[in-house]
Structures are given as structure tokens and as C-alpha cells.
C-alpha atoms as a PDB file:
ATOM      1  CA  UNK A   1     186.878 309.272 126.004  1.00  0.00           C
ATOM      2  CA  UNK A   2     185.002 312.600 125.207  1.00  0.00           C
ATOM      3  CA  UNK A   3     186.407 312.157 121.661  1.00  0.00           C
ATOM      4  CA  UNK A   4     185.307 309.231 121.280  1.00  0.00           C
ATOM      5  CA  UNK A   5     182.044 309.476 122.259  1.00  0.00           C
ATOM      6  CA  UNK A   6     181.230 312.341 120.654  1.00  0.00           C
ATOM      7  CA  UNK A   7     182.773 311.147 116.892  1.00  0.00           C
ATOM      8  CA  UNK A   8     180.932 308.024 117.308  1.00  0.00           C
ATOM      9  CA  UNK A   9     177.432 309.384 117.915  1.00  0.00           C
ATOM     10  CA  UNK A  10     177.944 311.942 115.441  1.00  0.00           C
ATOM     11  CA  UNK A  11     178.883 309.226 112.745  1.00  0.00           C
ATOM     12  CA  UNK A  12     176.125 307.161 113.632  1.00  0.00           C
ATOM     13  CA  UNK A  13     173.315 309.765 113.669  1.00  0.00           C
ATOM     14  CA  UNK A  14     174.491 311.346 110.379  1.00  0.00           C
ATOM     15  CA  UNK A  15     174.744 307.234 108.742  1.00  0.00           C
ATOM     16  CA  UNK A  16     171.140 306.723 109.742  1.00  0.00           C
ATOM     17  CA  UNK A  17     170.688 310.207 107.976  1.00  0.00           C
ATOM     18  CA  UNK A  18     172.530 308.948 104.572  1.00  0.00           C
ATOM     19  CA  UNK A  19     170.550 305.321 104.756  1.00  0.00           C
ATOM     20  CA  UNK A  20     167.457 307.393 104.679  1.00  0.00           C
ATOM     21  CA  UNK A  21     168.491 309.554 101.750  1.00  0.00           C
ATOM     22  CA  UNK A  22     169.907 306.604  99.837  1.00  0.00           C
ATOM     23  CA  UNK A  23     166.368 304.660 100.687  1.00  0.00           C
ATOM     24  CA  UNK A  24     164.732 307.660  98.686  1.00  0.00           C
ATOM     25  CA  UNK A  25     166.382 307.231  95.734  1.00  0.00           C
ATOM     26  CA  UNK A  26     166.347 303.970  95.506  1.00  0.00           C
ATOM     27  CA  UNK A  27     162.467 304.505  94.820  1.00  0.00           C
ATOM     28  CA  UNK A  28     163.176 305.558  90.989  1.00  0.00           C
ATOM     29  CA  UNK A  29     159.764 306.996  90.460  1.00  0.00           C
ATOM     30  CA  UNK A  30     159.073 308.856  93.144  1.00  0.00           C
ATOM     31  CA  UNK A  31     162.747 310.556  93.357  1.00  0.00           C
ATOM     32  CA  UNK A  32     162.102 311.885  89.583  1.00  0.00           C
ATOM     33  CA  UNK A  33     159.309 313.193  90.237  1.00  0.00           C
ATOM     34  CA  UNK A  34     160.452 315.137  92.867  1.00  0.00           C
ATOM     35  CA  UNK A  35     161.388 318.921  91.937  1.00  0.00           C
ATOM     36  CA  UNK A  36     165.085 319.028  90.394  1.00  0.00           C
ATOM     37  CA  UNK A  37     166.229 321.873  93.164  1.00  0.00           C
ATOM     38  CA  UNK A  38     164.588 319.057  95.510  1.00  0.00           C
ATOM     39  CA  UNK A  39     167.018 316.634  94.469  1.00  0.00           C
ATOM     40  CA  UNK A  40     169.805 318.557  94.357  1.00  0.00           C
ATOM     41  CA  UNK A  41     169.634 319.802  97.768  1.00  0.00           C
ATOM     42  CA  UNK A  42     169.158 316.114  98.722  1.00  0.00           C
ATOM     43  CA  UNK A  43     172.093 314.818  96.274  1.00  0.00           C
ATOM     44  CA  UNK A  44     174.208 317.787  98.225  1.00  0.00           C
ATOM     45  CA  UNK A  45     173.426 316.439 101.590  1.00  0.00           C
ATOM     46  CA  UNK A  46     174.343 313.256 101.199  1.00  0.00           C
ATOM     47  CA  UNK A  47     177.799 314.636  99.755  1.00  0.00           C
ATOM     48  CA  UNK A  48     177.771 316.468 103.509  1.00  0.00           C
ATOM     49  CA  UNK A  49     177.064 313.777 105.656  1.00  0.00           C
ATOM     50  CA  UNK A  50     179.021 311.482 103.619  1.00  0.00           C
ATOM     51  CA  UNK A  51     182.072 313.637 104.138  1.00  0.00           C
ATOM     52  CA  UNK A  52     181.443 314.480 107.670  1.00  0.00           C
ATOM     53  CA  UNK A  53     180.871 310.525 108.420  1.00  0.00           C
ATOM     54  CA  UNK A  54     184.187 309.267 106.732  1.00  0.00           C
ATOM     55  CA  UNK A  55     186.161 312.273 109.062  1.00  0.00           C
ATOM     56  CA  UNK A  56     184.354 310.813 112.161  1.00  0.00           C
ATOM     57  CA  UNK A  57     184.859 307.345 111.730  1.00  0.00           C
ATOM     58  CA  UNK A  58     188.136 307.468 110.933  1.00  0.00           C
ATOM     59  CA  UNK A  59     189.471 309.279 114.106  1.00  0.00           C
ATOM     60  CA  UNK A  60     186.280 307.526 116.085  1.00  0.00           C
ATOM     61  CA  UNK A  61     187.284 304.091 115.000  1.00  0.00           C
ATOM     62  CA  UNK A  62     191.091 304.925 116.307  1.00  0.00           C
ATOM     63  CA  UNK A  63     189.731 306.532 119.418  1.00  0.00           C
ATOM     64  CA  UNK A  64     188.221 303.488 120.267  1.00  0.00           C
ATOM     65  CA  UNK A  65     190.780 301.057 119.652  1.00  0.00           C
ATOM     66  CA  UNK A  66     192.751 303.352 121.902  1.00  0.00           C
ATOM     67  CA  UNK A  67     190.517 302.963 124.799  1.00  0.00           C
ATOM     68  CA  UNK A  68     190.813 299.042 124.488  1.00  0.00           C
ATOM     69  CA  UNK A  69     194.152 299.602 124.304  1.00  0.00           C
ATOM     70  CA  UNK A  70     194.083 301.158 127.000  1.00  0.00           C
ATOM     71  CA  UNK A  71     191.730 299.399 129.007  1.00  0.00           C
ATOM     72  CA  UNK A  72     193.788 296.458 128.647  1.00  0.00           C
ATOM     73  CA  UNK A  73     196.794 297.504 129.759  1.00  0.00           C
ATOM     74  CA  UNK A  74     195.684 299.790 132.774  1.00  0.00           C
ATOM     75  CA  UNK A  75     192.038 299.552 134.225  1.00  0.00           C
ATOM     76  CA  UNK A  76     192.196 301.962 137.203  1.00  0.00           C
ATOM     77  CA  UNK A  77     192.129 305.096 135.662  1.00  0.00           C
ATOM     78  CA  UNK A  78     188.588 304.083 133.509  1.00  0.00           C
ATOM     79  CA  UNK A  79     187.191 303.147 137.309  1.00  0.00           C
ATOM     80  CA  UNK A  80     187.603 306.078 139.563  1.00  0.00           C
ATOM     81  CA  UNK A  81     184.141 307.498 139.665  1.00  0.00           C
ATOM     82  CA  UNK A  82     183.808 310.494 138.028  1.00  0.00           C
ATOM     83  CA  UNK A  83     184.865 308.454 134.750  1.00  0.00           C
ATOM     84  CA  UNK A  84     183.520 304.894 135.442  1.00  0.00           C
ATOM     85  CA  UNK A  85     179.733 306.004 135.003  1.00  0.00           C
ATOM     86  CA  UNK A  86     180.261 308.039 131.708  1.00  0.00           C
ATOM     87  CA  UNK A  87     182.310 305.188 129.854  1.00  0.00           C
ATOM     88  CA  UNK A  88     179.553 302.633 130.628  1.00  0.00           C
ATOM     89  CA  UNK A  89     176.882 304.827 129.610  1.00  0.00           C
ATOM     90  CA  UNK A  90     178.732 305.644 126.353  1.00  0.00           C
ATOM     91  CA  UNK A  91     179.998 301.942 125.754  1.00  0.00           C
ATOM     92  CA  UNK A  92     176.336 301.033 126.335  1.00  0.00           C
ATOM     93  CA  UNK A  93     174.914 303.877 123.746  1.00  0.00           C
ATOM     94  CA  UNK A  94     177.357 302.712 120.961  1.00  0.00           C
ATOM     95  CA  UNK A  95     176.275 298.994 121.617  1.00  0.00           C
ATOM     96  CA  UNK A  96     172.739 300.177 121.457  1.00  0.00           C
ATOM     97  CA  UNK A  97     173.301 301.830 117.852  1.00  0.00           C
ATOM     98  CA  UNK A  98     175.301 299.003 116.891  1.00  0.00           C
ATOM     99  CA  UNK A  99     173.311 295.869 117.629  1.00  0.00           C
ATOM    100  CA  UNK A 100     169.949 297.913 119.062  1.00  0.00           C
ATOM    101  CA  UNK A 101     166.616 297.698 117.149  1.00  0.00           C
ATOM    102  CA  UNK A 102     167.470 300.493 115.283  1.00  0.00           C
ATOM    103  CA  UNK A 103     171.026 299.003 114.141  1.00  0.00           C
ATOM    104  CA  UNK A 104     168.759 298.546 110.711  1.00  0.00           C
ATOM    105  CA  UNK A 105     169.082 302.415 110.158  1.00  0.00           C
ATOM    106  CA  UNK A 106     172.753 302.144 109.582  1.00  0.00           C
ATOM    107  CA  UNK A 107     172.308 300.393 106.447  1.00  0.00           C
ATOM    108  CA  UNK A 108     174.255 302.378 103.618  1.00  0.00           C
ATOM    109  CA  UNK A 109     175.496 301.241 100.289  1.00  0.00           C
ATOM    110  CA  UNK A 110     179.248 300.661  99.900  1.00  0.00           C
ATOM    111  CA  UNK A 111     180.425 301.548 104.213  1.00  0.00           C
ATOM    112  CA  UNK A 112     183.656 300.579 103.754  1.00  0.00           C
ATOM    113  CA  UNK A 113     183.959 304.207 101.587  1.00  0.00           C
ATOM    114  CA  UNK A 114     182.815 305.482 104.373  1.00  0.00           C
ATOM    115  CA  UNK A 115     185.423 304.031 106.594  1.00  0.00           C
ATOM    116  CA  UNK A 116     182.217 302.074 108.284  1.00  0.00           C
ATOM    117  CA  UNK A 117     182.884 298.637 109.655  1.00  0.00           C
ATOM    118  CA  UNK A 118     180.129 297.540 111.641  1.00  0.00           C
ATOM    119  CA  UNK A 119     181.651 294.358 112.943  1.00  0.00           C
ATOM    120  CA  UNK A 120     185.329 295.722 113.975  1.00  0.00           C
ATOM    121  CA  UNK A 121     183.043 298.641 116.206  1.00  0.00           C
ATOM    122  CA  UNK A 122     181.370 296.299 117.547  1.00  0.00           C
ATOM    123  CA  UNK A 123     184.111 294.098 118.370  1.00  0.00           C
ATOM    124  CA  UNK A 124     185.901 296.700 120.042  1.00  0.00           C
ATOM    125  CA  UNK A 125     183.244 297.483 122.041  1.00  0.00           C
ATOM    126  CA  UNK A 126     182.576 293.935 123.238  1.00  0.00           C
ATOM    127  CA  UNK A 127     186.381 293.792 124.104  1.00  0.00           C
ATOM    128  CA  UNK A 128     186.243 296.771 126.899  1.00  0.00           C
ATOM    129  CA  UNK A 129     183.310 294.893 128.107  1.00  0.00           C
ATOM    130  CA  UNK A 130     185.290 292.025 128.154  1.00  0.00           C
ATOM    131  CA  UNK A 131     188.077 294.398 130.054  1.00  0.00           C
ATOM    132  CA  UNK A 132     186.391 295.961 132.573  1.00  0.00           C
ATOM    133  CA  UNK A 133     183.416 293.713 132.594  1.00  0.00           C
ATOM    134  CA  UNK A 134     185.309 291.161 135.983  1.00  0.00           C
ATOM    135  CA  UNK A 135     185.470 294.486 138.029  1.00  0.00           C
ATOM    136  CA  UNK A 136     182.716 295.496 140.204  1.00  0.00           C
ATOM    137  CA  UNK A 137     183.003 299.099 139.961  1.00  0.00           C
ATOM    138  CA  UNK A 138     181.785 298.894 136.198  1.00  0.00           C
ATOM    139  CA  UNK A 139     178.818 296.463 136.967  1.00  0.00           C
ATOM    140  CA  UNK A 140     177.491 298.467 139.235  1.00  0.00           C
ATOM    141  CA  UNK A 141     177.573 301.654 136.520  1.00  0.00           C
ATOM    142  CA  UNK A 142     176.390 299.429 133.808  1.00  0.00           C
ATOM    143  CA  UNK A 143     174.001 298.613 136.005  1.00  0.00           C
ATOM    144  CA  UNK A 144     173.087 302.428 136.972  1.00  0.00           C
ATOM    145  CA  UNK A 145     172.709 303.267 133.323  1.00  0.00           C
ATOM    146  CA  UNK A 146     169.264 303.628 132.631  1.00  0.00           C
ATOM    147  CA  UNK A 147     169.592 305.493 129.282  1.00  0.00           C
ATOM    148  CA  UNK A 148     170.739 302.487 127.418  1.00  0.00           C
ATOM    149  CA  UNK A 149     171.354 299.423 129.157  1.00  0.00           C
ATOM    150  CA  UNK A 150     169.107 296.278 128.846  1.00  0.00           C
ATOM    151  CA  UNK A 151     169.967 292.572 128.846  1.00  0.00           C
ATOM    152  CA  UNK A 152     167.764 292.294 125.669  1.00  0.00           C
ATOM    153  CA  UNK A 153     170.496 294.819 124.217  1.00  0.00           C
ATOM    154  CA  UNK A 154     173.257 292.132 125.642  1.00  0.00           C
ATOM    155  CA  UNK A 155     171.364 288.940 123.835  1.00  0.00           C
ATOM    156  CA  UNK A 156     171.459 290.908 120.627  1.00  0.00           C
ATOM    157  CA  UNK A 157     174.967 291.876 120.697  1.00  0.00           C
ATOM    158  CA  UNK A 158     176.059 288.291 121.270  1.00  0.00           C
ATOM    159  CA  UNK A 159     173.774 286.647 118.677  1.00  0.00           C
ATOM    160  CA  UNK A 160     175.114 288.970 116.266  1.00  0.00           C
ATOM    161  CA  UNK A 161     178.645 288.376 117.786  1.00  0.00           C
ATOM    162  CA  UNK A 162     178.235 284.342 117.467  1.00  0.00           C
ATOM    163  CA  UNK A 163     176.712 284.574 114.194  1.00  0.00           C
ATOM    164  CA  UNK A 164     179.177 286.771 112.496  1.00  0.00           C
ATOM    165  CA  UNK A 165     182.651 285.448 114.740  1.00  0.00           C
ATOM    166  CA  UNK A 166     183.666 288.320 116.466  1.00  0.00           C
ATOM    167  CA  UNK A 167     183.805 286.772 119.778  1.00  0.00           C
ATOM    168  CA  UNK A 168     185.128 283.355 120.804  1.00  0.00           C
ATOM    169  CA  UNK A 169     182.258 281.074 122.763  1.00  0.00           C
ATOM    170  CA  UNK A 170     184.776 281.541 125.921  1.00  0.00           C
ATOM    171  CA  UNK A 171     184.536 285.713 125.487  1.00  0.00           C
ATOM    172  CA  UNK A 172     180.619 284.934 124.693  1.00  0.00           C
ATOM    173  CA  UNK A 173     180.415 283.364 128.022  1.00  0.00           C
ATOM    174  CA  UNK A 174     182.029 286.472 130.078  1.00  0.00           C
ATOM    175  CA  UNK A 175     179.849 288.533 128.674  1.00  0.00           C
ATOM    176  CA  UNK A 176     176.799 286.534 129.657  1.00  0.00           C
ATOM    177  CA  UNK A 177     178.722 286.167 133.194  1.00  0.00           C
ATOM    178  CA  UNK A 178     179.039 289.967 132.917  1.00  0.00           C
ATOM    179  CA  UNK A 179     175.203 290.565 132.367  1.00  0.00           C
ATOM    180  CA  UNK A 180     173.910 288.075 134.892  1.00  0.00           C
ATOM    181  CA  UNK A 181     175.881 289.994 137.327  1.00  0.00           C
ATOM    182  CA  UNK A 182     174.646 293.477 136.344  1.00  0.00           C
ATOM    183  CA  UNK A 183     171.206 292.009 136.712  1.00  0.00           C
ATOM    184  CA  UNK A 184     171.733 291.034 140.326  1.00  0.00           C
ATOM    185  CA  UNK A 185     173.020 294.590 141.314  1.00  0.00           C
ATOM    186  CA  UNK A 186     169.712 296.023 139.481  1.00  0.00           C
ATOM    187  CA  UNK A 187     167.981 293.717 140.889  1.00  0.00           C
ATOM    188  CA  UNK A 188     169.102 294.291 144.573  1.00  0.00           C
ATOM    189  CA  UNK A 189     168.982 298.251 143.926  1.00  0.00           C
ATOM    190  CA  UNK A 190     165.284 297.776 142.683  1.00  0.00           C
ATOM    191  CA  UNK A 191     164.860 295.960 145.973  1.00  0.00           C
ATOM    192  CA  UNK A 192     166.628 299.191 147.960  1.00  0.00           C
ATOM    193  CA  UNK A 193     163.919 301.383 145.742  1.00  0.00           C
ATOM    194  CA  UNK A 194     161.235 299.649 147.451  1.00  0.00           C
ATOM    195  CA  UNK A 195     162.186 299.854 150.858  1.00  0.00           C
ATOM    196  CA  UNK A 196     160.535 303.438 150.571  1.00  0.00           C
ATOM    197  CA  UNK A 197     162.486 306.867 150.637  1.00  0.00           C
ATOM    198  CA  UNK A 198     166.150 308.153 151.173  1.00  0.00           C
ATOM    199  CA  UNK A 199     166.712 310.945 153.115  1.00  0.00           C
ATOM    200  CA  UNK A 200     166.942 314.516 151.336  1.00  0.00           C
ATOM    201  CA  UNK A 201     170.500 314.844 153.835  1.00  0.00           C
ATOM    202  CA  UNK A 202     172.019 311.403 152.241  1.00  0.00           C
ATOM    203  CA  UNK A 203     171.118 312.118 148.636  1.00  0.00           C
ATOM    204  CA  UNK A 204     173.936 314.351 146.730  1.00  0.00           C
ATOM    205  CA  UNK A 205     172.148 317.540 145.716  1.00  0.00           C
ATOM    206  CA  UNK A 206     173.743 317.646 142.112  1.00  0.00           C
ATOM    207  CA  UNK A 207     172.855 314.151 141.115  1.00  0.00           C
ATOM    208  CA  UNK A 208     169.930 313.042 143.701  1.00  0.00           C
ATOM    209  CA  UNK A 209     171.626 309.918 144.317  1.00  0.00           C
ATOM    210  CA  UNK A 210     173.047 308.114 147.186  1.00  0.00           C
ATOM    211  CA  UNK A 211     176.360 309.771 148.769  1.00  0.00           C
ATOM    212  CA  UNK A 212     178.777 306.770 149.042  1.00  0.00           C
ATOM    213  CA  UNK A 213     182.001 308.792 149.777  1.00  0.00           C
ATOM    214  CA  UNK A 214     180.482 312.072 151.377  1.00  0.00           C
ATOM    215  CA  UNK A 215     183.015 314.905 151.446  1.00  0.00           C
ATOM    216  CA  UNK A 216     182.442 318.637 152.966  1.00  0.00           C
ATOM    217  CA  UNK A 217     183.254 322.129 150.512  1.00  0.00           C
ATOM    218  CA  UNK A 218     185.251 324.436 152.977  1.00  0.00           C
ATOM    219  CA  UNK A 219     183.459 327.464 151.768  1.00  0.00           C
ATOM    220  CA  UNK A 220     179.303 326.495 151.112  1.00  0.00           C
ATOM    221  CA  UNK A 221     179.160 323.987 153.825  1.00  0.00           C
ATOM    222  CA  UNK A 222     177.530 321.735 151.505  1.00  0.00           C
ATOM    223  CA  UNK A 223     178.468 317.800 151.399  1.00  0.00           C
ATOM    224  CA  UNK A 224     178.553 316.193 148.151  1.00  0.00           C
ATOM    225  CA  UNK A 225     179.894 313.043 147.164  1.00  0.00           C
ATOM    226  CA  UNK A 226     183.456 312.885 146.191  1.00  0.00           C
ATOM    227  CA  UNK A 227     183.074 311.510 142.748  1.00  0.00           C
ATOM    228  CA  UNK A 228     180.492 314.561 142.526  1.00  0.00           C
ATOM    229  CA  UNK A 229     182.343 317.498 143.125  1.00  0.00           C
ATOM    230  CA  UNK A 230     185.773 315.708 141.419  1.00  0.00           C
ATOM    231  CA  UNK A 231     183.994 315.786 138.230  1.00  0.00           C
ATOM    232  CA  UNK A 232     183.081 319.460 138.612  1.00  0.00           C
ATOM    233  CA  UNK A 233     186.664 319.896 139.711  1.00  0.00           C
ATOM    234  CA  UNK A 234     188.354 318.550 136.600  1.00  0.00           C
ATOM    235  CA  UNK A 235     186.589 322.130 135.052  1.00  0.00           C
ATOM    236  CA  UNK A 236     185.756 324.466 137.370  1.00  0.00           C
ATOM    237  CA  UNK A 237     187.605 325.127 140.210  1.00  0.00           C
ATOM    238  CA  UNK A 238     184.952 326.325 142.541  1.00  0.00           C
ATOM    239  CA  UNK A 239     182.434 325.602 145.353  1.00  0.00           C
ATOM    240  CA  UNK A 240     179.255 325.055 142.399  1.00  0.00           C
ATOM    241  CA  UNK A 241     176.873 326.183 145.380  1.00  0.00           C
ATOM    242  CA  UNK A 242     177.999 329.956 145.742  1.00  0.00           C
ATOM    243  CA  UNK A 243     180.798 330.313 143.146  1.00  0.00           C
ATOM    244  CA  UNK A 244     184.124 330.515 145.472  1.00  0.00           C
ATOM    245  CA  UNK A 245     187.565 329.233 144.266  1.00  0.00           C
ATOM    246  CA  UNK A 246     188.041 326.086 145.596  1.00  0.00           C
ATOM    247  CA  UNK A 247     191.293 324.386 146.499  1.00  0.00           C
ATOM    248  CA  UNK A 248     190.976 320.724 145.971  1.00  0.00           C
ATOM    249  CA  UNK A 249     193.068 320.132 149.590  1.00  0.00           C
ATOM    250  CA  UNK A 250     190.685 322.139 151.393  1.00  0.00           C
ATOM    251  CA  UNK A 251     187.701 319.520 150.821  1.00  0.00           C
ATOM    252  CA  UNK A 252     187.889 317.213 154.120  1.00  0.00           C
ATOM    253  CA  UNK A 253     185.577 313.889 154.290  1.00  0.00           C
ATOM    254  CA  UNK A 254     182.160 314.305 155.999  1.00  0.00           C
ATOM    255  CA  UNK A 255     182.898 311.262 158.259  1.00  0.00           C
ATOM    256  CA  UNK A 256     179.555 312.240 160.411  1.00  0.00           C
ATOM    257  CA  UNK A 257     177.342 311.764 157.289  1.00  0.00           C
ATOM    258  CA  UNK A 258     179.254 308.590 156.462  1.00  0.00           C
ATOM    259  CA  UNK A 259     178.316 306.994 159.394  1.00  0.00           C
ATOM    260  CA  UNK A 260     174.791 307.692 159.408  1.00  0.00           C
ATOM    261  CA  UNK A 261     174.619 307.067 155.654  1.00  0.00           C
ATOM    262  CA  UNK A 262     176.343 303.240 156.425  1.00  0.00           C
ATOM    263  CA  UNK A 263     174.054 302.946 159.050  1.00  0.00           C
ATOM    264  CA  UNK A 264     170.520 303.697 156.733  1.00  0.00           C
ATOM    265  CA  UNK A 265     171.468 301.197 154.898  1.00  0.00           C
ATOM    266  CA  UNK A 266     172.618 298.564 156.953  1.00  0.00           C
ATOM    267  CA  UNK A 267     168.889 299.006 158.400  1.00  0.00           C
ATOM    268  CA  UNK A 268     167.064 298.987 155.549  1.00  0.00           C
ATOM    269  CA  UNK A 269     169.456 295.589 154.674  1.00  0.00           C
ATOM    270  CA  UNK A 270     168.105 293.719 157.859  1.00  0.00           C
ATOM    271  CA  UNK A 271     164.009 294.698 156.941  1.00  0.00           C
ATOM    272  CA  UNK A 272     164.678 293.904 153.811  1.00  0.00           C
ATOM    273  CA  UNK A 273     166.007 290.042 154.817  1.00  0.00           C
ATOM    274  CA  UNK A 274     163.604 290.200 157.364  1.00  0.00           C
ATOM    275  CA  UNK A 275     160.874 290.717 155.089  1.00  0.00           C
ATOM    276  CA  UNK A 276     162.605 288.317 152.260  1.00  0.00           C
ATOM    277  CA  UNK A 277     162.847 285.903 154.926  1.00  0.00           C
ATOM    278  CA  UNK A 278     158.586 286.212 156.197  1.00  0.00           C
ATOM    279  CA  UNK A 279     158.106 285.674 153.138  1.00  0.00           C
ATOM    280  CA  UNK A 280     159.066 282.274 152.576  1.00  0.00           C
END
């Protein structure tokens, strides 16, 4: 998944850099009369990012159809949650560059010499959507990604997708099924926002969010989420508060913070209907 995400940005980023080039000298006058050692460093650039675009999409285009692969035949492994979070944030990003505002950057002459087919990425995409998209694990970290997500983003995706016959109307519809419910988790987290502060003891102190599955490190003390200290686990085997070795058996669950935790926000639940319901 890291490969993937890092050979797609880096062939998108360096595409909008060629489209911008090629937009230069498509203005005849005012790329001759730019210096010749001008040009030439500009000519050789292109030759660069042309290069380093084909290498990228090639393996990136694979990668993905990998993960669909994969996400089709076994979905557990993408929704433990030290991995569910990243993929949505990265299938989000690459939808974003793909059928985002700025998809209009990515406009080069000739793509398929550069191994770049628009349409088949984003079909691939839209098909781990499609994958994941019934379980609620991954709409509630599509709906925690901030960075990218918006259901304008969805709308544009599937216009494109309709318009161009990617998708089927029936895979069109689970996607919209898949939004809608994404915007009733944001929609009932904005709610949980409102209800005023967390307390600093129920917050993780790597990521400042919520501790759903609290656990205690046998050396610092400190309680993290699981998901947390699992992802600094997987490289870095130590307690990331005072730099012990850390035995992954040695971590027991921090039942006692549980508790209280469930019981916060069973609380704020009932003034939240309460108020919901003086409303009306």
C-alpha cells in the first residue's frame, strides 16, 4: 500500500509538472524567444519527468490493481486500524487528483506513452470503494479523512464515471449509498464536536483523538489506543514515550479507561437526544 501510494503521487505531481512544460511550448512565440540554454534546460526536464512518470505508472498502475485484487478477495487485513485510516486517506488523495478540480493539470499530449490511463486509475479506484465501501470500519475512516474527502469530490467522480462508462448505474448507486453513509457518521461526529470538550485522559496523546480500544505500555505507564501504538509497533519496537524495548505481549488492555471512556460518551449521547429532542 506504501508503494502504491507513494508511485502514484509521485506520477501525478511530476504529470501536472510535464502539462505545464508542454503548455509553454505550445505558445510558439513566447518559447522562441526565450534564451536557447532556457529551453534546453526545459526540453531536458521534460525528458526527466517524462521518464520518471512512465517508471511510476507502470509499477503504480500494477500496485493498484493488486490492492483491488486484493481487496476483493480478502477485506480484513485492509480494516484493522492501523491500516484502515491510511488506505482511505490515500484512495481519497488519488480520487482527488483524478477527478478533483485540479484533474485539468494532468492534461499531457500523447499519456498512453506515458503509460497514463486516466480512466482505468480511476476505475480501479472506484472498485476498492466499491470493496470496502459496505463495511463500516472504512466509512467511518473515509469519514475521518479531512485531508481529502468531500462529497463534492464523490459527485465528480461519478459524473465522470457515468459519462465516460467506467461504472455500471448499479456500482454508481453503491457509491452514492457509500457517501450518504459517510455523511451521516460526519455528521453525527460534528454533532459529538459540539457537545463541548473531551477529556485530555481519553484523548490518545500521539494522535489527539478519541481512545476506542485503550491499551497500557508495561514500561511508561502511558495508555494509548491499540491501533496507536500497533502502528508504531510494525517499526519500532519500543515504548515511543521513554524509548524502552517493548514486547508486544507485555501491552495489557486499560479496561479502567475503557469504561469511563464508554461511559463519556454514552452521556454526552443522552444530552445530545435530549437536546435534539427540546428542540423539536
Amino acid at each position: 500500500m506504501n508503494d502504491t501510494t507513494y508511485l502514484l503521487d509521485d506520477a501525478l505531481s511530476h504529470l501536472a509538472k510535464i502539462a505545464d512544460i508542454q503548455k509553454q511550448m505550445d505558445d510558439r512565440a513566447a518559447w522562441d524567444a526565450r534564451p536557447v540554454a532556457e529551453r534546453q534546460e526545459q526540453e531536458k526536464l521534460l525528458r526527466q519527468y517524462e521518464g520518471q512518470v512512465r517508471g511510476d505508472l507502470d509499477l503504480g498502475t500494477e500496485s493498484l490493481r493488486l490492492l483491488k485484487l486484493f481487496a476483493g478477495e480478502a477485506q480484513e487485513p485492509f480494516l484493522t486500524p492501523e491500516i484502515v485510516d491510511r488506505l482511505a486517506a490515500m484512495l481519497d488523495m488519488n480520487l482527488s487528483m483524478l477527478a478533483g478540480p485540479r484533474c485539468q493539470e494532468l492534461k499531457v499530449r500523447e499519456p498512453e506513452k506515458l503509460n497514463f490511463r486516466p480512466k482505468e486509475l480511476l476505475s480501479d479506484v472506484l472498485a476498492i470503494f466499491l470493496e470496502l465501501g459496505p463495511r463500516s470500519e472504512f466509512q467511518y475512516a473515509v469519514a475521518k479523512d479531512g485531508r481529502s474527502y468531500s462529497k463534492d469530490l464523490f459527485d465528480r467522480a461519478m459524473r465522470i464515471a457515468r459519462k465516460t462508462a467506467i461504472k455500471t448505474d448499479v456500482e454508481l448507486r453503491e457509491i452514492v449509498q457509500l457517501v450518504e453513509k459517510v455523511e451521516v457518521i460526519k455528521a453525527a461526529e460534528e454533532e459529538d464536536d459540539a457537545m463541548g470538550e473531551i477529556p485530555d485522559d481519553f484523548l490518545d496523546p500521539l494522535t489527539y483523538e478519541i481512545m476506542r480500544d485503550p491499551v497500557r505500555l508495561p514500561s511508561s505507564k502511558t495508555v494509548v489506543d491499540r491501533s496507536t501504538i500497533k502502528q508504531h509497533y510494525l517499526s519500532d519496537a519500543t515504548d515511543p514515550f521513554n524509548r524502552v524495548p517493548l514486547r508486544w505481549e507485555d501491552i495489557v488492555d486499560a479496561a479502567d479507561v475503557k469504561e469511563q471512556i464508554e461511559a463519556f460518551l454514552a452521556e454526552r449521547k443522552a444530552k445530545r437526544l435530549a437536546a435534539k429532542g427540546a428542540s423539536e
